[in-house]
Each structure stands twice: as structure tokens, then as C-alpha cells.
C-alpha atoms as a PDB file:
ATOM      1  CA  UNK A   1      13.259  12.988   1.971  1.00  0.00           C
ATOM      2  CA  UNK A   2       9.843  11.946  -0.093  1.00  0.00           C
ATOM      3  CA  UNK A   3       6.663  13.210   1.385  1.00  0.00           C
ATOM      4  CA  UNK A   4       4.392  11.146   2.798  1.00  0.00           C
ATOM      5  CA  UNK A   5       1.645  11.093  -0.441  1.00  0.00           C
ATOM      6  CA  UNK A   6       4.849  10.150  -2.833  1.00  0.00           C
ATOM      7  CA  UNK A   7       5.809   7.003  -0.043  1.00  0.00           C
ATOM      8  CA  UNK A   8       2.380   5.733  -0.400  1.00  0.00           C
ATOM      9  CA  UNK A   9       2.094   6.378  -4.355  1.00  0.00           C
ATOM     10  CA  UNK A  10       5.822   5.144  -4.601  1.00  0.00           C
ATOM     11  CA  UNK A  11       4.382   1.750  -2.548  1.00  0.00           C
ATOM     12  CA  UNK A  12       1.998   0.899  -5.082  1.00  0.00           C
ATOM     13  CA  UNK A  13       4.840   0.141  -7.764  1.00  0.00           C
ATOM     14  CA  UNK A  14       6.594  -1.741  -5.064  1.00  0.00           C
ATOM     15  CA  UNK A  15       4.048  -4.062  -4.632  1.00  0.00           C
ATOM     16  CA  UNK A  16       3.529  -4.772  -8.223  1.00  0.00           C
ATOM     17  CA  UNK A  17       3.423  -8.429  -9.140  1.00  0.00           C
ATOM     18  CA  UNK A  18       3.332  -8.993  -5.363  1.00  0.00           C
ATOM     19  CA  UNK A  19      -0.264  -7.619  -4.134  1.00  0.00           C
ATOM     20  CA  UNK A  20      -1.769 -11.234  -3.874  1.00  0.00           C
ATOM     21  CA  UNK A  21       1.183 -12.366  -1.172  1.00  0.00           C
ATOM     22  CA  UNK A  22       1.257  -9.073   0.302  1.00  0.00           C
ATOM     23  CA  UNK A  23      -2.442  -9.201   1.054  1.00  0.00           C
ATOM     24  CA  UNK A  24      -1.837 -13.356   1.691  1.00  0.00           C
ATOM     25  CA  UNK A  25       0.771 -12.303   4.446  1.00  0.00           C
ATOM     26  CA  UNK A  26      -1.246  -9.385   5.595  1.00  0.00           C
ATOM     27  CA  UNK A  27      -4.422 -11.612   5.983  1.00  0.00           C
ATOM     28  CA  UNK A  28      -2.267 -14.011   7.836  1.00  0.00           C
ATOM     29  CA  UNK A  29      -0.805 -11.892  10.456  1.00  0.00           C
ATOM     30  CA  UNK A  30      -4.437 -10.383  11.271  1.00  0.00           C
ATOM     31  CA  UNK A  31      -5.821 -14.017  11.585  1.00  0.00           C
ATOM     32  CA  UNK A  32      -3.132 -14.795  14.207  1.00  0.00           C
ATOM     33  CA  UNK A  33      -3.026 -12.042  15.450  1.00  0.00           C
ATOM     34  CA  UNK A  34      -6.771 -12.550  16.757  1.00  0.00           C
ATOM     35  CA  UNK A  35      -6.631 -16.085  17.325  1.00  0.00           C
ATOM     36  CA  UNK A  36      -8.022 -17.164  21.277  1.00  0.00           C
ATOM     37  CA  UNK A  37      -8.218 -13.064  21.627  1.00  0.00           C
ATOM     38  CA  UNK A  38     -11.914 -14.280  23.217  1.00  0.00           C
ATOM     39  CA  UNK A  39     -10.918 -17.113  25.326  1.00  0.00           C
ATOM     40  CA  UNK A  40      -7.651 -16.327  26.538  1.00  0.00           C
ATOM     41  CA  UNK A  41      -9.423 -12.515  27.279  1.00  0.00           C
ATOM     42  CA  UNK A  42      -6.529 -11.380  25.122  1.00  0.00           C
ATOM     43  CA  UNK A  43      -3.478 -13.003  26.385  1.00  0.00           C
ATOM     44  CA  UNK A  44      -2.489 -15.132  23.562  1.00  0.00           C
ATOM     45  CA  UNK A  45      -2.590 -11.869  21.081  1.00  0.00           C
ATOM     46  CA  UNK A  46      -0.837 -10.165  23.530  1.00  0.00           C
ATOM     47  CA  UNK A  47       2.051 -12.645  23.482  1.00  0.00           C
ATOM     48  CA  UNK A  48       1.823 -13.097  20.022  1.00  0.00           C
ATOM     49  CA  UNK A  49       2.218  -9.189  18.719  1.00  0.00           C
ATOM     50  CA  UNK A  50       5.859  -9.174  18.850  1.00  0.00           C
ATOM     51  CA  UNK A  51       6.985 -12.338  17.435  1.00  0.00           C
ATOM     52  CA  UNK A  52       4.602 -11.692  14.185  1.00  0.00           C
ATOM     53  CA  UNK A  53       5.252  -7.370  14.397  1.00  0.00           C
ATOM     54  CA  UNK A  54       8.707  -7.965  13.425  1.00  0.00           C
ATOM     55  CA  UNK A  55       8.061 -10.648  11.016  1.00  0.00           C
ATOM     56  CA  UNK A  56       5.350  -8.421   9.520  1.00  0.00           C
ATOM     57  CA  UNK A  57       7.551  -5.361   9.557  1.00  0.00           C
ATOM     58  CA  UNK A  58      10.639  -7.969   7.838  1.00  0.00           C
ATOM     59  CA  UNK A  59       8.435  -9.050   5.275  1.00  0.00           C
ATOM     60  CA  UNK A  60       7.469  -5.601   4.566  1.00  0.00           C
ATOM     61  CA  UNK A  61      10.689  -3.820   4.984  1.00  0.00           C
ATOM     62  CA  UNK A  62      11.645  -6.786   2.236  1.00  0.00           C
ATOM     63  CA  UNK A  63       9.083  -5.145  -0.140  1.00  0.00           C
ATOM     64  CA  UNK A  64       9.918  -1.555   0.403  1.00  0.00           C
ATOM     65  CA  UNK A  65      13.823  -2.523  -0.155  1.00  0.00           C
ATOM     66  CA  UNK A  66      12.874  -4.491  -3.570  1.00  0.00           C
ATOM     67  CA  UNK A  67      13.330  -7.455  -2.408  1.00  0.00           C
ATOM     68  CA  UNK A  68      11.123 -10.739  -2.885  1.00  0.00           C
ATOM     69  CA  UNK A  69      10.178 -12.088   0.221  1.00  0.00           C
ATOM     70  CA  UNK A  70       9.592 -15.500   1.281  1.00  0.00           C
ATOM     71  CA  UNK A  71       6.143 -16.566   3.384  1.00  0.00           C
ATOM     72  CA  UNK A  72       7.776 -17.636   5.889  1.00  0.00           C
ATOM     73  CA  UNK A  73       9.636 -14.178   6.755  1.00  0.00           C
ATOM     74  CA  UNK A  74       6.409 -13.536   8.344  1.00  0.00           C
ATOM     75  CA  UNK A  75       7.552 -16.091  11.098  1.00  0.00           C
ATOM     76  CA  UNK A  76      10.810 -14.901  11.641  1.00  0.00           C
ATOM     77  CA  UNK A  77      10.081 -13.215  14.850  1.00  0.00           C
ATOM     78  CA  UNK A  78       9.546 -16.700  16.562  1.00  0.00           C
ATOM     79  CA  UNK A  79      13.271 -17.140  15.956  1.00  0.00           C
ATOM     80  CA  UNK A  80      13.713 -14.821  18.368  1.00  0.00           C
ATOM     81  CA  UNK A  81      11.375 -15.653  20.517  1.00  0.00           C
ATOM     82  CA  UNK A  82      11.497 -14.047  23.890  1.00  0.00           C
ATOM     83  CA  UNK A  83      13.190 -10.909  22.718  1.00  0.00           C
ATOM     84  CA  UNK A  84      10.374 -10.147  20.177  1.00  0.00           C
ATOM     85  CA  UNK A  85       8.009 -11.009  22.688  1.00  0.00           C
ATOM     86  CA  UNK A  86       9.999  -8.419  25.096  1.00  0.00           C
ATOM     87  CA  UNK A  87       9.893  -6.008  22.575  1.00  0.00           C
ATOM     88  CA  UNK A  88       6.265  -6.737  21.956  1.00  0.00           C
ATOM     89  CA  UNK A  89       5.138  -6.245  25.706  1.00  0.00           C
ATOM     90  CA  UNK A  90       7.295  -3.339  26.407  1.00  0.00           C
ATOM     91  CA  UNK A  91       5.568  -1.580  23.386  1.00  0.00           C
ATOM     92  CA  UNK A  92       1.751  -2.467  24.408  1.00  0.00           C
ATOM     93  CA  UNK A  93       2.690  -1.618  28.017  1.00  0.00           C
ATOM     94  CA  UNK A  94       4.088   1.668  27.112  1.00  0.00           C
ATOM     95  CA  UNK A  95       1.678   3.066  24.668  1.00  0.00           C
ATOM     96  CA  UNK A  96      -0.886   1.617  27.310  1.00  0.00           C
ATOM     97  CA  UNK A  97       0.062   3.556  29.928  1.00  0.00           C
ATOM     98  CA  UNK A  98       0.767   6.883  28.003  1.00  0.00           C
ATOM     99  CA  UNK A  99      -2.752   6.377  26.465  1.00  0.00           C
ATOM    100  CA  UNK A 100      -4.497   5.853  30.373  1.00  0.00           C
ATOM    101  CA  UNK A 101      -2.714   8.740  30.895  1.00  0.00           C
ATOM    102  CA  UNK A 102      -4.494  10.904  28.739  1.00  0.00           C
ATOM    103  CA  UNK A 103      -4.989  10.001  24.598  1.00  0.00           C
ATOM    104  CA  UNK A 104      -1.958  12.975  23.486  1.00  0.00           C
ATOM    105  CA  UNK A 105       0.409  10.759  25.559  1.00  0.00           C
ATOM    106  CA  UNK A 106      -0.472   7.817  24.621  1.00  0.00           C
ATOM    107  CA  UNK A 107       0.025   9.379  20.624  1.00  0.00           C
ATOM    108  CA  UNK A 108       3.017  10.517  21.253  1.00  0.00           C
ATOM    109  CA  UNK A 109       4.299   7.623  23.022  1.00  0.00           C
ATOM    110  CA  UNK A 110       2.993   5.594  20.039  1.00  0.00           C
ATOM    111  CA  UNK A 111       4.334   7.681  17.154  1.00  0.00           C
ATOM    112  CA  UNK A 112       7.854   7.643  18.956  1.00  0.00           C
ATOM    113  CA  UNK A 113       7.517   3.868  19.459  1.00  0.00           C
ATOM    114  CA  UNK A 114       6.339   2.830  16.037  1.00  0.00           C
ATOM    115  CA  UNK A 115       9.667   2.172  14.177  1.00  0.00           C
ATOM    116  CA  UNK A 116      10.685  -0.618  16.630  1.00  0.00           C
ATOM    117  CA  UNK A 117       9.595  -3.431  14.644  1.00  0.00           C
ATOM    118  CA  UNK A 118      11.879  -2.050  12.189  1.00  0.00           C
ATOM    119  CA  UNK A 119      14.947  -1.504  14.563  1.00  0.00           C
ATOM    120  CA  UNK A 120      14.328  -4.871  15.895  1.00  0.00           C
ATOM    121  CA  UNK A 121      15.176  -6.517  12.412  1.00  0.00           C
ATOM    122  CA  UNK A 122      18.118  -4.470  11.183  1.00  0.00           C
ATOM    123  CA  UNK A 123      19.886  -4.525  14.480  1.00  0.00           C
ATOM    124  CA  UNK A 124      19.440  -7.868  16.001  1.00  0.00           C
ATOM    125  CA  UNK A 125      21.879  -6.874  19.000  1.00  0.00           C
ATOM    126  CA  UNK A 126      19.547  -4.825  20.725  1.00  0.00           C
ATOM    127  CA  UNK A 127      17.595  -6.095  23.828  1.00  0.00           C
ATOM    128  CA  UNK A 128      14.149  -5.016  23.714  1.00  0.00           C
ATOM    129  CA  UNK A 129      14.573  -1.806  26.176  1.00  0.00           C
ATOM    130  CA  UNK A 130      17.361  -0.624  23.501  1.00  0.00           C
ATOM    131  CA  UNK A 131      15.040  -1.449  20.495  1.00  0.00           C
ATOM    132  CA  UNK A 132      12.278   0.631  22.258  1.00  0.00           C
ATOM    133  CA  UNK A 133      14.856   3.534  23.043  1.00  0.00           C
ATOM    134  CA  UNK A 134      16.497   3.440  19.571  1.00  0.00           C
ATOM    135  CA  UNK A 135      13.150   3.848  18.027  1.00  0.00           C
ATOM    136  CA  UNK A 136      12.028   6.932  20.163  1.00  0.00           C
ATOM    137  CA  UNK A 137      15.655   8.688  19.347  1.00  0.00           C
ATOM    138  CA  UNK A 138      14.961   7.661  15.551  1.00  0.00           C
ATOM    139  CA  UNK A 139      11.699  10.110  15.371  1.00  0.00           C
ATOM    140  CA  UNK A 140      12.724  12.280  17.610  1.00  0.00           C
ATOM    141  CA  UNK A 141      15.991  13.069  16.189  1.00  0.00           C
ATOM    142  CA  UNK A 142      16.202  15.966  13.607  1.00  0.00           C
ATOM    143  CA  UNK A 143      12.330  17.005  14.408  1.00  0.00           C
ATOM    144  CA  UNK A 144      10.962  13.461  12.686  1.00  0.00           C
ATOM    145  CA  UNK A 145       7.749  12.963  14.964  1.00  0.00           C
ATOM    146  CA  UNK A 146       5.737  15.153  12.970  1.00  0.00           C
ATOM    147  CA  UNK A 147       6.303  13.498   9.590  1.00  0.00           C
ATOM    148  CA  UNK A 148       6.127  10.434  11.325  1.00  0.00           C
ATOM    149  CA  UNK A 149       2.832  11.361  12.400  1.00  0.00           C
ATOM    150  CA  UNK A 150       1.951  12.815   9.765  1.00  0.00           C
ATOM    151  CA  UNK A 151       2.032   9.539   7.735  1.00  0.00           C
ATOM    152  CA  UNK A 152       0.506   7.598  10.550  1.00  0.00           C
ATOM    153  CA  UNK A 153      -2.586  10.051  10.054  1.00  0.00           C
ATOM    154  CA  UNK A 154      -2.382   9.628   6.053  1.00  0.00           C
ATOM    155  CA  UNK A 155      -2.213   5.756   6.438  1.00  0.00           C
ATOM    156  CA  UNK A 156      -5.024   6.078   8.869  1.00  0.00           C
ATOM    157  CA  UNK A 157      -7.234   8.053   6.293  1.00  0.00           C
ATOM    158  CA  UNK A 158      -6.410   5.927   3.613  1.00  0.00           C
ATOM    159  CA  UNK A 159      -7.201   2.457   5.739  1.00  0.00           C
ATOM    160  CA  UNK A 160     -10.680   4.291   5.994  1.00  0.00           C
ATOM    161  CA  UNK A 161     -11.197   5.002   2.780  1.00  0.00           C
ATOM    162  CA  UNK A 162     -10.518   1.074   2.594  1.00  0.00           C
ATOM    163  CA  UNK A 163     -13.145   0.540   5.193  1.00  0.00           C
ATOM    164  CA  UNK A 164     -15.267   2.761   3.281  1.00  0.00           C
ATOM    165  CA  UNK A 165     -14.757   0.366  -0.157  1.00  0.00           C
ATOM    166  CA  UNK A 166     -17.271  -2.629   1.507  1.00  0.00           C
ATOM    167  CA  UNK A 167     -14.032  -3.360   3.638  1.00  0.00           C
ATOM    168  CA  UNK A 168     -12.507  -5.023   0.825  1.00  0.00           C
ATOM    169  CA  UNK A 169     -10.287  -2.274   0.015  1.00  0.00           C
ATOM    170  CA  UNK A 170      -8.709  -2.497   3.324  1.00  0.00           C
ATOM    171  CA  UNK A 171      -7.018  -5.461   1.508  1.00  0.00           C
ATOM    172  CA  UNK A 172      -5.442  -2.802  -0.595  1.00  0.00           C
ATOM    173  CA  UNK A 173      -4.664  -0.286   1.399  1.00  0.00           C
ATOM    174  CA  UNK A 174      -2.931  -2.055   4.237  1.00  0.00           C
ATOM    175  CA  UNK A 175      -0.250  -3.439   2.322  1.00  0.00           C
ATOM    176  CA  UNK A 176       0.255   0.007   0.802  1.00  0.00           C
ATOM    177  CA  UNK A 177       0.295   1.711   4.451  1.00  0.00           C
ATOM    178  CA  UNK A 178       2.702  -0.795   5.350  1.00  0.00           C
ATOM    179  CA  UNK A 179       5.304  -0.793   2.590  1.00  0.00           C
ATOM    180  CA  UNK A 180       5.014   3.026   3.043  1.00  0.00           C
ATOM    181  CA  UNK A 181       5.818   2.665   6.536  1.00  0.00           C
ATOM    182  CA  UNK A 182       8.727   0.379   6.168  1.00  0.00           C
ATOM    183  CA  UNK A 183       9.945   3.190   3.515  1.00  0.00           C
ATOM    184  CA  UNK A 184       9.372   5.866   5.660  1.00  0.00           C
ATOM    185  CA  UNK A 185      11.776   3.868   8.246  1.00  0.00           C
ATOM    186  CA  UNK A 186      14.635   3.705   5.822  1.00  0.00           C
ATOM    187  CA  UNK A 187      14.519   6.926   5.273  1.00  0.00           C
ATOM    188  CA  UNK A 188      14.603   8.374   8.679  1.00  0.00           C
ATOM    189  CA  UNK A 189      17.251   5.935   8.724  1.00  0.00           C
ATOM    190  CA  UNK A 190      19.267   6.920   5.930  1.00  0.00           C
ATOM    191  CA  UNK A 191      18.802  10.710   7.822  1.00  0.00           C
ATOM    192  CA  UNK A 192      20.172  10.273  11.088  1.00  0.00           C
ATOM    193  CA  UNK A 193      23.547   8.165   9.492  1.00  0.00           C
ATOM    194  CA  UNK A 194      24.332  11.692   7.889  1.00  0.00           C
END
């Protein structure tokens, strides 16, 4: 299994000839994933985050495979609608509560919870409980959690060094974390099939 610093670095040659629709599709999600976050008091993002989290994580996933994904991957979780949007509230509710619990909780619960996008793509059978479950087991299994972490720290780092860059290289960086990510889930995939 790569480390986490040779997932990022191996992202970067992934994403070459694609950064321009990576950051595209990356701009788009945020964008939508704000929209009426004011006047709805956060209800419409709320609904929203698991339709376009799986299409994200598709599109993505696409990349870190080699593939050449299409725009409208992005929207793919709307074909699907109320079991991404299942999958979507189950995962805010969750980390929400571990996190009122006390933050360490809520990190945990987070880290454990963070390949479900993923799951929720490459095994379209699941209902959202399963998806939710399958992704816990997945970092869990074979002492995962703390390289999963692990990266979740580095990507966190390097979206502030983005931050840092003006914000501008946040446009950069994100499509780097996730492409890393969605590597870092085939590869605790490829793991627990041995």
C-alpha cells in the first residue's frame, strides 16, 4: 500500500491534462453545494450533500482509476435520488452527533464514515444504513483508521497551504486531496478483498 505523500504526488500525474475540469467540477460542486445555505438556514445544502458527494466522489474515483470523466458524472447522484440523499443525512447526522458529543468522537466517527461516497458508487445495492456500515468496516478492518486519518490530516495541511497561496491554490490542492482520496479508497479496497 502507497503512503499517503506518494497518493497525493501520484494524484498530480493523474490529473494531468485534466486540472481545468477537475477544478471546473470542483468549483461546481462547492457552488451548489452553498446555494440557499442563507435562506433555507441550511436545509437545501443539507439535502443536497448526498446527491452531489457521490457524484463528486464518481467523478473523482473516475480520475484516480484513469478514466476520463464526463461533466455530468458530477450529477449522477440525483439518479439515485433518495438513497444518496439517505446516505447523505445519515452521514451529517452521525458525524453530528459524535462531534456534540465531544470533537474525538465526532473524528472518529468521521474518519470511519468518510469512504461512503465511495461505497455508495461501486456497490449500488446497498441502502444507505449498509453504505454507512460498509464504510466504517472498510477503515476499521486490518487497523486502516489511522492511515485513513492520517491522509485526512495531510489533505487538511495541504488545503491550507492552498488557503495560504491567496486562496487560489485551494483550486489546486482540492482536486489533488480528492483524487488522493478516491485512491486511497481503492486501495483499502483492493486490501480487505485479500
Amino acid at each position: 500500500m502507497r503512503t499517503n505523500a506518494e497518493l497525493l504526488s501520484s494524484s498530480r500525474s493523474l490529473l494531468s491534462g485534466l486540472w481545468l475540469p477537475a477544478i471546473g467540477a470542483f468549483l461546481v460542486i462547492g457552488i451548489l453545494s452553498s446555494v440557499g445555505s442563507g435562506a433555507s438556514f441550511g436545509v437545501i445544502p443539507l439535502l443536497l450533500a448526498g446527491p452531489l458527494g457521490v457524484g463528486q466522489s464518481r467523478y473523482f474515483l473516475s480520475i484516480a482509476r484513469g478514466e476520463r470523466p464526463n461533466f455530468e458524472v458530477l450529477f449522477s447522484g440525483f439518479h439515485a435520488f433518495v438513497r444518496t440523499l439517505a446516505i447523505g443525512l445519515l452521514l451529517s447526522l452521525a458525524v453530528g452527533i459524535a462531534t456534540l458529543l465531544l470533537i474525538i468522537p465526532g473524528i472518529i466517527v468521521g474518519v470511519g464514515l468518510s469512504m461512503a461516497y465511495y461505497i455508495a458508487n461501486d456497490q449500488p445495492e446497498l441502502d444507505a444504513p449498509d453504505v454507512l456500515k460498509a464504510s466504517w468496516e472498510l477503515v476499521w478492518q486490518g487497523g486502516h483508521f489511522w492511515k485513513v486519518f492520517g491522509f485526512l490530516l495531510l489533505a487538511a495541511l495541504l488545503t491550507l497551504l492552498g488557503l495560504l497561496c491567496f486562496g487560489v491554490g485551494v483550486l489546486f490542492t482540492t482536486p489533488m486531496v480528492l483524487v488522493g482520496q478516491a485512491a486511497l479508497y481503492d486501495e483499502l479496497r483492493s486490501s480487505s478483498m485479500r
